[in-house]
PDB file of N, CA and C in Angstrom:
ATOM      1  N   UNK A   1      91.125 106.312  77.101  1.00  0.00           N
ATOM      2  CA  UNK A   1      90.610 105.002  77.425  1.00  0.00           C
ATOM      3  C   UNK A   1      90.914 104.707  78.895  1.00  0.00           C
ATOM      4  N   UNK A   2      89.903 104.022  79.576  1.00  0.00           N
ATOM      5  CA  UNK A   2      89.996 103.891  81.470  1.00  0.00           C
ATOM      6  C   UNK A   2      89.964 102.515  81.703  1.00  0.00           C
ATOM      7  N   UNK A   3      91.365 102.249  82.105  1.00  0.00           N
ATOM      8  CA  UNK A   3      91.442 100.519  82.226  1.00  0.00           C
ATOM      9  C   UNK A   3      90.643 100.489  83.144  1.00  0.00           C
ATOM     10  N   UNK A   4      89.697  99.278  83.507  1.00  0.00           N
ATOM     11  CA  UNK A   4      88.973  98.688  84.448  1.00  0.00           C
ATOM     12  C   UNK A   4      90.083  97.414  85.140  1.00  0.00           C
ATOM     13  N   UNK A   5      90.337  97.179  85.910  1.00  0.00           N
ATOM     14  CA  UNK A   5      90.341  96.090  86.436  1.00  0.00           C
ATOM     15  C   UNK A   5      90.265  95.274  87.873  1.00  0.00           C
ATOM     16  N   UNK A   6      90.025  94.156  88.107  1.00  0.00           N
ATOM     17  CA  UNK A   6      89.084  93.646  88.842  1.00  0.00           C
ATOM     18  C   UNK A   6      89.679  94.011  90.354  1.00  0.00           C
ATOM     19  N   UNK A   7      89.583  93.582  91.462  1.00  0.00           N
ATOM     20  CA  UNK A   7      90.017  94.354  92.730  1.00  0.00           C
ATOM     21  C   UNK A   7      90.723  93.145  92.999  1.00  0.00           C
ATOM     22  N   UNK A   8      90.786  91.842  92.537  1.00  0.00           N
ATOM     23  CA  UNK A   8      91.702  91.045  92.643  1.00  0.00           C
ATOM     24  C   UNK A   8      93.164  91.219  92.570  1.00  0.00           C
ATOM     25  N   UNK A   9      93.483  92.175  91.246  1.00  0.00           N
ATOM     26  CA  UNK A   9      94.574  92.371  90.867  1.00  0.00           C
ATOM     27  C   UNK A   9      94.973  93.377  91.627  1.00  0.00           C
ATOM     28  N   UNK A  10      95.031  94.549  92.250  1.00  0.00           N
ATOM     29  CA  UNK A  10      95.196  95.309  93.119  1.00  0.00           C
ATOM     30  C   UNK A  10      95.263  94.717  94.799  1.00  0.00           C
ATOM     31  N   UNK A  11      94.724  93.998  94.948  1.00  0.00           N
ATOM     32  CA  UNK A  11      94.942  92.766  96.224  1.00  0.00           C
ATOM     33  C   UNK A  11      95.910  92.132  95.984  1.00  0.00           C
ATOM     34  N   UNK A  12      96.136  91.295  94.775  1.00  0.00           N
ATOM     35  CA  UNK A  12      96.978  91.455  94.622  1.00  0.00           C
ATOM     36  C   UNK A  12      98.590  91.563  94.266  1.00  0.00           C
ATOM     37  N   UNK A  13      98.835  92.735  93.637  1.00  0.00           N
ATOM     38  CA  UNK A  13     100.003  93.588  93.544  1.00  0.00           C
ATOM     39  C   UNK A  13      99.998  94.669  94.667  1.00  0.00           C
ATOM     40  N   UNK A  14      99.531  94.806  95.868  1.00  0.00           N
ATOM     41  CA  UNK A  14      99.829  95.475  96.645  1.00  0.00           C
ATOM     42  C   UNK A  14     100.411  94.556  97.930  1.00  0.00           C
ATOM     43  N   UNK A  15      99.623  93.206  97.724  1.00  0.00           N
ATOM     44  CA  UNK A  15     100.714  91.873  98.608  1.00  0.00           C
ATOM     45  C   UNK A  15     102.110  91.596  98.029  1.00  0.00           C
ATOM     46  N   UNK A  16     101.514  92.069  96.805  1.00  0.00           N
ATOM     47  CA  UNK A  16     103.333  91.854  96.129  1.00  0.00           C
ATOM     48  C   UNK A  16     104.002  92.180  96.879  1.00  0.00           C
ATOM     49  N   UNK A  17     103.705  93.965  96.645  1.00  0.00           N
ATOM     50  CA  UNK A  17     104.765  94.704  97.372  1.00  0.00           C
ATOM     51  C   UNK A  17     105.017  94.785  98.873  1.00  0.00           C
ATOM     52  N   UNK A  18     103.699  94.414  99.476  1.00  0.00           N
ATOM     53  CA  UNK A  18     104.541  94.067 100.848  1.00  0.00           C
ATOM     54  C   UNK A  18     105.357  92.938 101.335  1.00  0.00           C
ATOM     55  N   UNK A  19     104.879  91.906 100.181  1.00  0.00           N
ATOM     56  CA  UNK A  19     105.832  90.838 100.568  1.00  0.00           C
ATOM     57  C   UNK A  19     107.543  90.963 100.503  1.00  0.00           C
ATOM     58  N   UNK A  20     107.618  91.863  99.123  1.00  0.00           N
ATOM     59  CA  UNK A  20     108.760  91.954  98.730  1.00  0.00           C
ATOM     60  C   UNK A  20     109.199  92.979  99.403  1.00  0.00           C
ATOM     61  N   UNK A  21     109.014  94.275  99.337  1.00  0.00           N
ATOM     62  CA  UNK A  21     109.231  95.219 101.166  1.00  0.00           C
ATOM     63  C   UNK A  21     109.959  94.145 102.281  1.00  0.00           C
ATOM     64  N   UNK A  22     108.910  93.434 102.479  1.00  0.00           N
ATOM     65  CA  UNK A  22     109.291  92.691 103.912  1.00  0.00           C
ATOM     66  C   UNK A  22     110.729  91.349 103.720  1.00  0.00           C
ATOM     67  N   UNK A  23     110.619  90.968 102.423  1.00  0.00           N
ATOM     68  CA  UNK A  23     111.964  90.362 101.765  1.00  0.00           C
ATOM     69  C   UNK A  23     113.135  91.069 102.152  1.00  0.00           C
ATOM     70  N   UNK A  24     113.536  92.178 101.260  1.00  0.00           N
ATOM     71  CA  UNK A  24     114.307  93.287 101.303  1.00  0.00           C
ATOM     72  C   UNK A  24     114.648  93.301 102.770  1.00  0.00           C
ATOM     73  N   UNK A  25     113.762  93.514 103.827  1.00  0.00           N
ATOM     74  CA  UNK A  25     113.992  94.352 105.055  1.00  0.00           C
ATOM     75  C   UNK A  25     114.465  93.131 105.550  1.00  0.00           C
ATOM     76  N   UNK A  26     114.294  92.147 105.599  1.00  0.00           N
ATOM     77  CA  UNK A  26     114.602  91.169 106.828  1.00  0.00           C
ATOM     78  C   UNK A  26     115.806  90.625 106.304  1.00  0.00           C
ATOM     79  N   UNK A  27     116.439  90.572 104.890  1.00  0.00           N
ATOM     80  CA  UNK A  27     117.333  90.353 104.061  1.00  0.00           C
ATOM     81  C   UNK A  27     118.405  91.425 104.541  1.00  0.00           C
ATOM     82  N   UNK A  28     118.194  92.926 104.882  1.00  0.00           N
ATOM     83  CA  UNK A  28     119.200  93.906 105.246  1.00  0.00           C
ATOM     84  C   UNK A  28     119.181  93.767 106.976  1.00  0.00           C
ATOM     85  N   UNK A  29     118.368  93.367 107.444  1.00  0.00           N
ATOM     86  CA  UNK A  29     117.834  93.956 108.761  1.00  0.00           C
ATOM     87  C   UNK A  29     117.742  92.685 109.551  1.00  0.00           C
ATOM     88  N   UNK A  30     117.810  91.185 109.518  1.00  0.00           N
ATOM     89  CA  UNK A  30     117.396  90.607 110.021  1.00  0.00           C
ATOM     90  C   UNK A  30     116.756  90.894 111.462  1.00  0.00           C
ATOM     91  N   UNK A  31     117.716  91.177 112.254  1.00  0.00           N
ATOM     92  CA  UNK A  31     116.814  91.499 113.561  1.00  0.00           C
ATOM     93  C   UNK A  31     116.006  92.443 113.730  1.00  0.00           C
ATOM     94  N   UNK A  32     115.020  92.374 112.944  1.00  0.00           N
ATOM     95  CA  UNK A  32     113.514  93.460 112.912  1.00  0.00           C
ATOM     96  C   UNK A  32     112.501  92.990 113.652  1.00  0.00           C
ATOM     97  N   UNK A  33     112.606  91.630 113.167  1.00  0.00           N
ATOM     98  CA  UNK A  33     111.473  90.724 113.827  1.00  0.00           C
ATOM     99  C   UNK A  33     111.838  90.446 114.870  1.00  0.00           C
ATOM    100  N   UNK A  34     112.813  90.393 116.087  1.00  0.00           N
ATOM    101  CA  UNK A  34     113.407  90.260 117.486  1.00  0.00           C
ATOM    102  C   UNK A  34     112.959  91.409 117.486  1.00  0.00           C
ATOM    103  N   UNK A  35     113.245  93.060 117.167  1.00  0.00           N
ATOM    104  CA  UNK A  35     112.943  93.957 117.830  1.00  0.00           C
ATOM    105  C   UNK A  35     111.274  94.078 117.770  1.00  0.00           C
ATOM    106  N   UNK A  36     110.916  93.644 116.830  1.00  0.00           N
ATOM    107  CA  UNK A  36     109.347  93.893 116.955  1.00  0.00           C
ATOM    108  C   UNK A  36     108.350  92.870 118.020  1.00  0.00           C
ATOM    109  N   UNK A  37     108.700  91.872 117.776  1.00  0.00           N
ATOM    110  CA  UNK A  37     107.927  90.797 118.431  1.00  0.00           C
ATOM    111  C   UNK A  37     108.526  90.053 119.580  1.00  0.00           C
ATOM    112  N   UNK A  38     109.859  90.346 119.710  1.00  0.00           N
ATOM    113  CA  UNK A  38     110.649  89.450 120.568  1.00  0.00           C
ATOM    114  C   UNK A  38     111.014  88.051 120.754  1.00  0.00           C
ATOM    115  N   UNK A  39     110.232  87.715 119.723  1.00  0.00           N
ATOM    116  CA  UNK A  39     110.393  86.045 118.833  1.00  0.00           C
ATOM    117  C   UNK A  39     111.734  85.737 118.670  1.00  0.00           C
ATOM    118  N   UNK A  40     112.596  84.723 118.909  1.00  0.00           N
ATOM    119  CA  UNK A  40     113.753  84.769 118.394  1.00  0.00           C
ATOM    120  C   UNK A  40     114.312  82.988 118.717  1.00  0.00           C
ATOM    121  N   UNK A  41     113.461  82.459 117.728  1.00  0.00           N
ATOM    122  CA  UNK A  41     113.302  80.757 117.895  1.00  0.00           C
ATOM    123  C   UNK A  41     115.029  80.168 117.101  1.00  0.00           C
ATOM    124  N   UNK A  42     115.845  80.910 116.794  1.00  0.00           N
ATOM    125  CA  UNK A  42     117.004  80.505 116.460  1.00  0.00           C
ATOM    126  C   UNK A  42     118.501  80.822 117.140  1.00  0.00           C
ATOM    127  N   UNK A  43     117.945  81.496 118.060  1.00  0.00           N
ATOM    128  CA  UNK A  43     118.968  81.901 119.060  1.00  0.00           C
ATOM    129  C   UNK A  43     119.862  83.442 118.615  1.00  0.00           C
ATOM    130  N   UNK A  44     119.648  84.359 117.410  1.00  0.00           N
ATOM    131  CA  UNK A  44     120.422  84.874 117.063  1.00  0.00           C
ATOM    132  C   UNK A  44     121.412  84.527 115.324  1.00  0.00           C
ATOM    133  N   UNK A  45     121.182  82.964 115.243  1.00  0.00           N
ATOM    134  CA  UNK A  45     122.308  82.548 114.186  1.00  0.00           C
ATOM    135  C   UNK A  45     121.444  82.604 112.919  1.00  0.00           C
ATOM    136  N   UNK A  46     120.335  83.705 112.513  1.00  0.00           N
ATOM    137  CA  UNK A  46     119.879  83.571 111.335  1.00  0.00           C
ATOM    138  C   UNK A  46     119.358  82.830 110.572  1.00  0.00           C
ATOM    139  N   UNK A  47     119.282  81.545 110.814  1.00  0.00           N
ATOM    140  CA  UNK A  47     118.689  80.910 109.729  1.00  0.00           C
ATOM    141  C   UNK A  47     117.103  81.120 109.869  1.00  0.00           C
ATOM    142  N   UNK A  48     116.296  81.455 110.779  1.00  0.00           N
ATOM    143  CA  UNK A  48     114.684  81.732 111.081  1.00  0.00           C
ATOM    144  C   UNK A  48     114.534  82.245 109.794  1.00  0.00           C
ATOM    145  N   UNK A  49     115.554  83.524 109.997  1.00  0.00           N
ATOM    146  CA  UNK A  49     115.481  84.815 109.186  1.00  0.00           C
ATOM    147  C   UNK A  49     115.361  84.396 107.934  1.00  0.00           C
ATOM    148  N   UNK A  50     116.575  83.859 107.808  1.00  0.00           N
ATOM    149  CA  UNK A  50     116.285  83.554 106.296  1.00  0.00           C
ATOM    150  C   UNK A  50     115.429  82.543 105.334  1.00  0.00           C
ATOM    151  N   UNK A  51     114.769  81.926 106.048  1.00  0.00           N
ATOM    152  CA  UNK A  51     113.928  81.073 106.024  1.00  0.00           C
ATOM    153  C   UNK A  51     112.706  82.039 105.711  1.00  0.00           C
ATOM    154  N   UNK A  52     112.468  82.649 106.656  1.00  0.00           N
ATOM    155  CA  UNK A  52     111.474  83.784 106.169  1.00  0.00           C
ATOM    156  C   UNK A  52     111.886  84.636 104.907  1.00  0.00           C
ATOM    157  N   UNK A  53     112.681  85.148 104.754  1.00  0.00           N
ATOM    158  CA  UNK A  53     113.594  85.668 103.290  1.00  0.00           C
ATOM    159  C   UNK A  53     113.111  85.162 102.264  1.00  0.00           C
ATOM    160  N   UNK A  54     113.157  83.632 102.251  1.00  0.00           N
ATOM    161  CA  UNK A  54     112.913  82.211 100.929  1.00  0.00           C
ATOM    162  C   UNK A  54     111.614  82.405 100.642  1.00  0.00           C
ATOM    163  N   UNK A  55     110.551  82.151 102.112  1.00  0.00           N
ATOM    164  CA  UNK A  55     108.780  82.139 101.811  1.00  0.00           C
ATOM    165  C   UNK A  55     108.451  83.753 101.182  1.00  0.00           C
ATOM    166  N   UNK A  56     108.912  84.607 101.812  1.00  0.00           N
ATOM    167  CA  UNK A  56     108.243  85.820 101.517  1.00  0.00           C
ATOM    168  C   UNK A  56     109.006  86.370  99.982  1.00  0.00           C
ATOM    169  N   UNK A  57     110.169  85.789  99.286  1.00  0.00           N
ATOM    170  CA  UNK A  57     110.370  85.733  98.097  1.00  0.00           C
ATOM    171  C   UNK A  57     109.657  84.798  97.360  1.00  0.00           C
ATOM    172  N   UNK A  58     109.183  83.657  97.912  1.00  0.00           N
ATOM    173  CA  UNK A  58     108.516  82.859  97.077  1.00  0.00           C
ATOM    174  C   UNK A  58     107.558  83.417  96.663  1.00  0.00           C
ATOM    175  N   UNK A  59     106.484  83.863  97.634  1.00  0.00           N
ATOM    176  CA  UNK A  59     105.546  84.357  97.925  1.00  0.00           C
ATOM    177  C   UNK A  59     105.091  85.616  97.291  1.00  0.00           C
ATOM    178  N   UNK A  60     106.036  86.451  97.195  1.00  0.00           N
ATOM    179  CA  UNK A  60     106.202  87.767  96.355  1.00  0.00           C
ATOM    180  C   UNK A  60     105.837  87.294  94.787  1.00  0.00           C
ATOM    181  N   UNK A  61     107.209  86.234  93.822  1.00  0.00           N
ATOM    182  CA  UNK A  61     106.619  85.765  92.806  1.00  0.00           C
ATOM    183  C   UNK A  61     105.771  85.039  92.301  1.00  0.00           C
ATOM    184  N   UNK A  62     104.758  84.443  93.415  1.00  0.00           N
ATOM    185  CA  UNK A  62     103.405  83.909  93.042  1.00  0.00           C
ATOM    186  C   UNK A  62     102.525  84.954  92.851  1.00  0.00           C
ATOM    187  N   UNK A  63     102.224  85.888  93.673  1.00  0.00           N
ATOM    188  CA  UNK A  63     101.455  87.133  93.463  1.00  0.00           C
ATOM    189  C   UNK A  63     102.207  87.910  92.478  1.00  0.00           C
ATOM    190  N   UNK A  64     103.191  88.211  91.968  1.00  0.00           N
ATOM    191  CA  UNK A  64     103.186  89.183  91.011  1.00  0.00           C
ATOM    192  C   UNK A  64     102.352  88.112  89.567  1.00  0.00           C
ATOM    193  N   UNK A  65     102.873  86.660  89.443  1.00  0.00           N
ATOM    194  CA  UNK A  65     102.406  85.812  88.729  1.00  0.00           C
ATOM    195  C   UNK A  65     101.487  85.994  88.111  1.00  0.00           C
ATOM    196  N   UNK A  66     100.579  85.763  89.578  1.00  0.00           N
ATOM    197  CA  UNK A  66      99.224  86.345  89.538  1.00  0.00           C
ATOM    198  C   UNK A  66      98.055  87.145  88.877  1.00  0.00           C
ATOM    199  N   UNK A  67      99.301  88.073  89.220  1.00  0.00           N
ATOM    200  CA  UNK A  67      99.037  89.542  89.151  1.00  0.00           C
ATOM    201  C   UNK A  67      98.936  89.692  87.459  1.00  0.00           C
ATOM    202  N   UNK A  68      99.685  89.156  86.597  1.00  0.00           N
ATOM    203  CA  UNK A  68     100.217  89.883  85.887  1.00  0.00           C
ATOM    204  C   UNK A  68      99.279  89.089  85.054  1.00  0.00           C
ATOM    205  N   UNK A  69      98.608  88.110  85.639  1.00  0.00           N
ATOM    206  CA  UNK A  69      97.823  86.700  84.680  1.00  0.00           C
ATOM    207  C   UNK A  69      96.580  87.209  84.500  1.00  0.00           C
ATOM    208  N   UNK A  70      96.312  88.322  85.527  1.00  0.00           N
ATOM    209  CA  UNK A  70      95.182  88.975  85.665  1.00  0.00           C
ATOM    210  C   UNK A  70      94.724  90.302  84.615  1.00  0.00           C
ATOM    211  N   UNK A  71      96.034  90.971  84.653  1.00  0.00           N
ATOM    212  CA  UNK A  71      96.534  92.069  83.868  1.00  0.00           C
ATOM    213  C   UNK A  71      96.513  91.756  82.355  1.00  0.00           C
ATOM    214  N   UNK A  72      96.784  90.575  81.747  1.00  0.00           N
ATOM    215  CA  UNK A  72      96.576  89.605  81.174  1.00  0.00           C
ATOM    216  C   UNK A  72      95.349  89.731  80.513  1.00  0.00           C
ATOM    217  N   UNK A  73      94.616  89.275  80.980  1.00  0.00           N
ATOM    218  CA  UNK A  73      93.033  88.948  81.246  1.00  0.00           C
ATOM    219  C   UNK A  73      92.238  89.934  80.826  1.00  0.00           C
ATOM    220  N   UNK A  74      92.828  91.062  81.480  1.00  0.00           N
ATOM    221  CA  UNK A  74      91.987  92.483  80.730  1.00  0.00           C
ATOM    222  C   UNK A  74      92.422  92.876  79.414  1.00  0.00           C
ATOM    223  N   UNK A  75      93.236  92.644  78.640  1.00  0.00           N
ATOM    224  CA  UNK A  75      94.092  93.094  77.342  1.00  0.00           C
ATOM    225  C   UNK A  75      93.805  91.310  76.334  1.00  0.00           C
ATOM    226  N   UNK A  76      92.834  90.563  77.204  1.00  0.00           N
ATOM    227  CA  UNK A  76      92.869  89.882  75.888  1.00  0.00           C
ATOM    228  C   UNK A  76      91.222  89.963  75.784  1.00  0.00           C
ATOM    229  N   UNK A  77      90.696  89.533  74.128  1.00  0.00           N
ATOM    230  CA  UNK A  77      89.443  89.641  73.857  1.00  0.00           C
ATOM    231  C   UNK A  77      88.735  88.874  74.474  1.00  0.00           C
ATOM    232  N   UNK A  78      87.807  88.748  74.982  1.00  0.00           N
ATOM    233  CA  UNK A  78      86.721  87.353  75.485  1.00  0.00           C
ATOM    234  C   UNK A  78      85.569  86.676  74.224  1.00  0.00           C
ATOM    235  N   UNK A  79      86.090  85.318  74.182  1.00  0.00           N
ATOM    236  CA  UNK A  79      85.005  84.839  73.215  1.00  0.00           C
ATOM    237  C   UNK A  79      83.277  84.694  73.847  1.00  0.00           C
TER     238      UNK A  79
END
């Protein structure tokens, strides 16, 4: 049997995972985003960082939510 499902859900659970990737990294790594962009609107004392940490975790469990509401969707019958 060949699940079908829609290209929504693959959009995404693949934002999932970069959101949550990018969680993780800035959570171990904070200064990624200083070395990448040179942005550094908090002087060094982290809180930017983690501020970004909060959205891109939020953000992660709305799309898996999503995701899974979708996944969902294909495994139930349609009237």
């Amino acid at each position: 049997m060949k699940i079908h499902l829609r290209p929504v859900f693959w959009v995404e659970t693949v934002l999932a995972s970069m959101t949550a990737f990018l969680a993780v990294l800035t959570a171990i790594w904070p200064d990624w985003i200083e070395g990448v962009s040179g942005f550094d609107p908090d002087r060094h004392n982290g809180s930017f960082e983690w501020g970004i940490v909060i959205v891109l975790f939020a953000t992660t469990l709305v799309l898996v939510i999503m995701a899974r509401r979708e996944w969902r969707r294909r495994w139930t019958p349609s009237s």
